[in-house]
C-alpha atoms as a PDB file:
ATOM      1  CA  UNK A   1     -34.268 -92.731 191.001  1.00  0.00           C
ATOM      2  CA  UNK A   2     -35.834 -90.937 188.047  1.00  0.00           C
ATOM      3  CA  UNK A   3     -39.389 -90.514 190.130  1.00  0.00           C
ATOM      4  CA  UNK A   4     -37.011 -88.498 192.139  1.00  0.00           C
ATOM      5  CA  UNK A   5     -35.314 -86.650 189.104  1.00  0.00           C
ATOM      6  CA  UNK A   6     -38.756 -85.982 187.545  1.00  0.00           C
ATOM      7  CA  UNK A   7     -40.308 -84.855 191.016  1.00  0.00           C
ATOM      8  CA  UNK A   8     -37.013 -81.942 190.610  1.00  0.00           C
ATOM      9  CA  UNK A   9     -37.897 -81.274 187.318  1.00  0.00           C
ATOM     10  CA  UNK A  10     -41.780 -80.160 187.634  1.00  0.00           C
ATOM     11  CA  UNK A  11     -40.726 -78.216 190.545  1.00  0.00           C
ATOM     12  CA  UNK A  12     -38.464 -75.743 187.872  1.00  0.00           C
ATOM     13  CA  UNK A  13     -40.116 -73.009 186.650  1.00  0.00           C
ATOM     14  CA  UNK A  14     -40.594 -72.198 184.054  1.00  0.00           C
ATOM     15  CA  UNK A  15     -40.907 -75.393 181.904  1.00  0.00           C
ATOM     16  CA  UNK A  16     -37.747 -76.010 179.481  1.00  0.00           C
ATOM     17  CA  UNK A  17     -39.144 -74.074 175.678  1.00  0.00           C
ATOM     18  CA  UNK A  18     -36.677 -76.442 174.021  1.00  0.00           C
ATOM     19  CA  UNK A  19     -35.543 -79.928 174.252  1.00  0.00           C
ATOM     20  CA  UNK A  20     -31.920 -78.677 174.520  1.00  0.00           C
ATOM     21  CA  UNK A  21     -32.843 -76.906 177.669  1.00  0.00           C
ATOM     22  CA  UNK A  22     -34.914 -79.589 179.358  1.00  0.00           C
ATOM     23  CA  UNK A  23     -32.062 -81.762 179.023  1.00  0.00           C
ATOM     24  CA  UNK A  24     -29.655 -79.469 180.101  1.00  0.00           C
ATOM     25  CA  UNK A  25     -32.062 -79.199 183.425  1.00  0.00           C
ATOM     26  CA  UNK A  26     -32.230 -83.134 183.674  1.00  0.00           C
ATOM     27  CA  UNK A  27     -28.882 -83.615 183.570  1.00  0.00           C
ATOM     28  CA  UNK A  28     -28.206 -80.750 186.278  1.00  0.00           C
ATOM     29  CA  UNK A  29     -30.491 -82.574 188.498  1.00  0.00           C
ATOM     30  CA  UNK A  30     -29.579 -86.298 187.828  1.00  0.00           C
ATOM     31  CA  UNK A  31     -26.010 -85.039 189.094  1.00  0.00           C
ATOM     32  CA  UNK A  32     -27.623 -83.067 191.987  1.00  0.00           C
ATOM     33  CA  UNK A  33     -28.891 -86.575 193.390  1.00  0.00           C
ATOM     34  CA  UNK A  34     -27.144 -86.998 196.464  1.00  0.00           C
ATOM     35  CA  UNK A  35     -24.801 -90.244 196.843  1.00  0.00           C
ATOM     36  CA  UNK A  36     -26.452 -90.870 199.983  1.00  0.00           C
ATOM     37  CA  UNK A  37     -29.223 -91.236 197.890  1.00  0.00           C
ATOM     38  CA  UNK A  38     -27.632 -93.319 195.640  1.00  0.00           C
ATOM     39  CA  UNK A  39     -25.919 -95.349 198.245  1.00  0.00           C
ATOM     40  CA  UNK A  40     -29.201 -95.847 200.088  1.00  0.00           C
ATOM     41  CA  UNK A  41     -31.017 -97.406 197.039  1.00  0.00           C
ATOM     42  CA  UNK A  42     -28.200 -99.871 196.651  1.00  0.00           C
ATOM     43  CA  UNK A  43     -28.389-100.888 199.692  1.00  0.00           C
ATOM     44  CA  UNK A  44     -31.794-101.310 200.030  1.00  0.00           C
ATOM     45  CA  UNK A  45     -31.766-103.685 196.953  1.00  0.00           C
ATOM     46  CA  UNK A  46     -30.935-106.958 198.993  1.00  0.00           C
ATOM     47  CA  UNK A  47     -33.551-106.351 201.334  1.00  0.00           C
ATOM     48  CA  UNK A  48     -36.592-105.542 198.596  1.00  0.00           C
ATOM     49  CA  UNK A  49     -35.756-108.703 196.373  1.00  0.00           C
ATOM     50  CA  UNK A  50     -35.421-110.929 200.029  1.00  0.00           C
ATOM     51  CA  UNK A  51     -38.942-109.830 200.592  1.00  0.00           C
ATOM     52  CA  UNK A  52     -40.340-110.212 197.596  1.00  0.00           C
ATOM     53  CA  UNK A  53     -42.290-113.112 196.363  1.00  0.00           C
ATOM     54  CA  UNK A  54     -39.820-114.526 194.578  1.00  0.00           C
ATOM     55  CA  UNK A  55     -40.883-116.920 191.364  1.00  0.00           C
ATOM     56  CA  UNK A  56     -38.331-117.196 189.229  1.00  0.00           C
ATOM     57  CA  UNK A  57     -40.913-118.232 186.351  1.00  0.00           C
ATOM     58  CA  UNK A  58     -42.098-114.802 187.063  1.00  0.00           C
ATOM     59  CA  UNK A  59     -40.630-111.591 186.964  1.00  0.00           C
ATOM     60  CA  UNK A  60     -41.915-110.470 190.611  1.00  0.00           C
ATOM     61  CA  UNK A  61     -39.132-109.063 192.185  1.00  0.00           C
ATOM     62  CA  UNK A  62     -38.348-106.742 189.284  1.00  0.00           C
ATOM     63  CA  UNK A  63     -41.824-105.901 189.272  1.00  0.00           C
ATOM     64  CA  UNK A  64     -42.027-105.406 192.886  1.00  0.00           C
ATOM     65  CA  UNK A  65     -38.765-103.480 193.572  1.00  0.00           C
ATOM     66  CA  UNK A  66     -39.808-101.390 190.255  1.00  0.00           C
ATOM     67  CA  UNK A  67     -36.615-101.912 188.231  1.00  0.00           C
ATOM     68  CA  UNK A  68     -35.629-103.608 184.931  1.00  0.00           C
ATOM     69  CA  UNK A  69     -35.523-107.376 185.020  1.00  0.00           C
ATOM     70  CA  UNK A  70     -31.860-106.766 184.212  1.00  0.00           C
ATOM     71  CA  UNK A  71     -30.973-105.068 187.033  1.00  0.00           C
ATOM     72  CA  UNK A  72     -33.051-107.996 189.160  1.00  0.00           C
ATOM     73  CA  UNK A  73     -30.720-110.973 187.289  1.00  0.00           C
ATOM     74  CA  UNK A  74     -27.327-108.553 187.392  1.00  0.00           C
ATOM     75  CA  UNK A  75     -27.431-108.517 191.160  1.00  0.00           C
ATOM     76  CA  UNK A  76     -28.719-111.898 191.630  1.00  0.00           C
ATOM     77  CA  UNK A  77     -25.772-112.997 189.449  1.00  0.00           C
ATOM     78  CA  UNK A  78     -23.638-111.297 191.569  1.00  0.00           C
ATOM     79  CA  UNK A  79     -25.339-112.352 194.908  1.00  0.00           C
ATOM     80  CA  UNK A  80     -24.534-115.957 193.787  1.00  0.00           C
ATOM     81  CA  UNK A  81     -20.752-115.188 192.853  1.00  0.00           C
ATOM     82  CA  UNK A  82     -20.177-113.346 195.916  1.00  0.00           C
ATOM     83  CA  UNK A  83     -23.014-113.588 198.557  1.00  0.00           C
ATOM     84  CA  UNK A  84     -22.921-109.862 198.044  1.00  0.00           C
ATOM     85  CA  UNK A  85     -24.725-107.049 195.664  1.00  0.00           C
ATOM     86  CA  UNK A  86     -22.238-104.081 196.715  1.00  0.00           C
ATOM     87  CA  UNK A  87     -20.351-103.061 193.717  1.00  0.00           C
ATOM     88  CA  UNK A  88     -17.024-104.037 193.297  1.00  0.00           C
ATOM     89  CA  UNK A  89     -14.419-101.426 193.835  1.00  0.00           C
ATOM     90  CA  UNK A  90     -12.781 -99.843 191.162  1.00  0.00           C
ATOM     91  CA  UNK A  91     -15.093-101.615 188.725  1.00  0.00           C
ATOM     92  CA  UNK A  92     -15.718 -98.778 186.051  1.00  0.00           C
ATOM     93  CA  UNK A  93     -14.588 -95.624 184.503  1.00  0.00           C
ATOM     94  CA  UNK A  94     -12.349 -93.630 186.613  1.00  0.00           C
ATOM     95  CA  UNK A  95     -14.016 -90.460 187.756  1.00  0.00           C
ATOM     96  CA  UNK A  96     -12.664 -87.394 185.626  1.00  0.00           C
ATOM     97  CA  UNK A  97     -13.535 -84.912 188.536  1.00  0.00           C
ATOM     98  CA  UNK A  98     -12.916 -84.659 192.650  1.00  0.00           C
ATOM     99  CA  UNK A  99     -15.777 -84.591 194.323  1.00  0.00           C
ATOM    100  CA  UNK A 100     -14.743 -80.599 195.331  1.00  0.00           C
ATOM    101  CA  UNK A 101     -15.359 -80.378 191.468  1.00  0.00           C
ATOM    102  CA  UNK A 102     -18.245 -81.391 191.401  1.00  0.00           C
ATOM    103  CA  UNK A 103     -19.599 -79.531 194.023  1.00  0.00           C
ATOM    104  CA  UNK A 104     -18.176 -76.377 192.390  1.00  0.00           C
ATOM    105  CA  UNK A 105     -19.902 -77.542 188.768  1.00  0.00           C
ATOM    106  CA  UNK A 106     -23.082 -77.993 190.878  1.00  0.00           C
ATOM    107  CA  UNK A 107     -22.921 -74.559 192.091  1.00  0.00           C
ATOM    108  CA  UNK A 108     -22.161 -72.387 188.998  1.00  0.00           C
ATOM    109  CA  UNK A 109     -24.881 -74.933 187.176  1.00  0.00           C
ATOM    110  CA  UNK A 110     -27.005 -73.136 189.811  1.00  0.00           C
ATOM    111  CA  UNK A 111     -26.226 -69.745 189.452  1.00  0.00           C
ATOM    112  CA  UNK A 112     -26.112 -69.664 186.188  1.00  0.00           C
ATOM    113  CA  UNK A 113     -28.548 -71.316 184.757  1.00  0.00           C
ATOM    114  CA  UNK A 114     -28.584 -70.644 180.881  1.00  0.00           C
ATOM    115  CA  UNK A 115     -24.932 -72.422 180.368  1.00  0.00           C
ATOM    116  CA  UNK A 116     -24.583 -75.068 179.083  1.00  0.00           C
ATOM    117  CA  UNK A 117     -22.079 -78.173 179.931  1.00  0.00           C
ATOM    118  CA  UNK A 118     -18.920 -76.479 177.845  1.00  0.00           C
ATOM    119  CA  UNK A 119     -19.659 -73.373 179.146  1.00  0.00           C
ATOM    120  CA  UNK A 120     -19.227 -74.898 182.796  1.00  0.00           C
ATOM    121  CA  UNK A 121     -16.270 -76.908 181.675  1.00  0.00           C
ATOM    122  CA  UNK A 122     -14.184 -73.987 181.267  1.00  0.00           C
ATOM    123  CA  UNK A 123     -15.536 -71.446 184.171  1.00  0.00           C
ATOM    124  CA  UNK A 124     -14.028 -75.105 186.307  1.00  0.00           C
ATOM    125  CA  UNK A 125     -10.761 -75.224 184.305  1.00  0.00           C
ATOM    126  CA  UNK A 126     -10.214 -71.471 184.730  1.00  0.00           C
ATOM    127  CA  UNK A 127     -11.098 -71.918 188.535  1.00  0.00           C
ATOM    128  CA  UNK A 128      -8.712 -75.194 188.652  1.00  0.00           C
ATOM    129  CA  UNK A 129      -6.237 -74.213 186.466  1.00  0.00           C
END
C-alpha cells in the first residue's frame, strides 16, 4: 500500500518545498487509493500467508507477505476465531462522509491544489449544505 502511495508521490511535480505540503500531497493520495485496491489486498492476505513457509519460530510470513508481524498475528488471531480474515462489519469508526463526498473532496483536492484540508472542508459544506 504505501509502495503504491510513494510510486503517486514521485510522479507529482514539482517536489513538496515544505513538509506541510508534502503531507498535504500524501494524504490526497493515500485517500485517492481505490477501495478496489484496498479490497484486493485484503483479500489476497489469506492466500500469501497459506503459501508461505510458515514457521511460527520465525517471522516468515510477515516477512514474505511484506507487512508488520502484527498485522501477520492480528489476522491469524482472527483466522482461528472465525476461520475467516474479512473484517467484521461495522467494526470501527463510523464514516463521517458518503462516498459521493468523497468523491467530490477528491475532486476539488485536484483542482485546487494549494488548499489545504479546512479549506476543502468548507468548499464541501457549502456544496452540501
Amino acid at each position: 500500500m504505501w509502495s503504491r502511495v510513494a510510486q503517486r508521490l514521485t510522479q507529482i511535480t514539482p517536489p513538496a518545498a515544505i513538509p506541510d505540503q508534502f503531507w498535504q500531497r500524501v494524504e490526497a493520495v493515500w485517500f485517492a487509493v481505490p477501495q478496489e485496491h484496498i479490497q484486493s489486498l485484503s483479500e489476497s492476505m489469506p492466500r500469501r500467508v497459506a503459501t508461505a513457509d510458515w514457521n511460527p519460530g520465525k517471522h516468515s510470513v510477515a516477512d514474505a507477505v511484506g507487512v508488520a508481524r502484527s498485522v501477520v498475528a492480528r489476522l491469524w488471531n482472527r483466522f482461528q476465531e472465525t476461520g475467516n480474515v474479512r473484517r467484521r462489519p461495522g467494526v470501527g469508526r463510523p464514516r463521517a462522509t458518503t462516498s459521493t463526498d468523497d468523491r467530490y473532496i477528491q475532486l476539488t483536492a485536484h483542482r485546487n491544489r494549494t488548499e489545504n484540508a479546512t479549506q476543502l472542508q468548507r468548499q464541501l459544506l457549502l456544496a452540501t449544505g
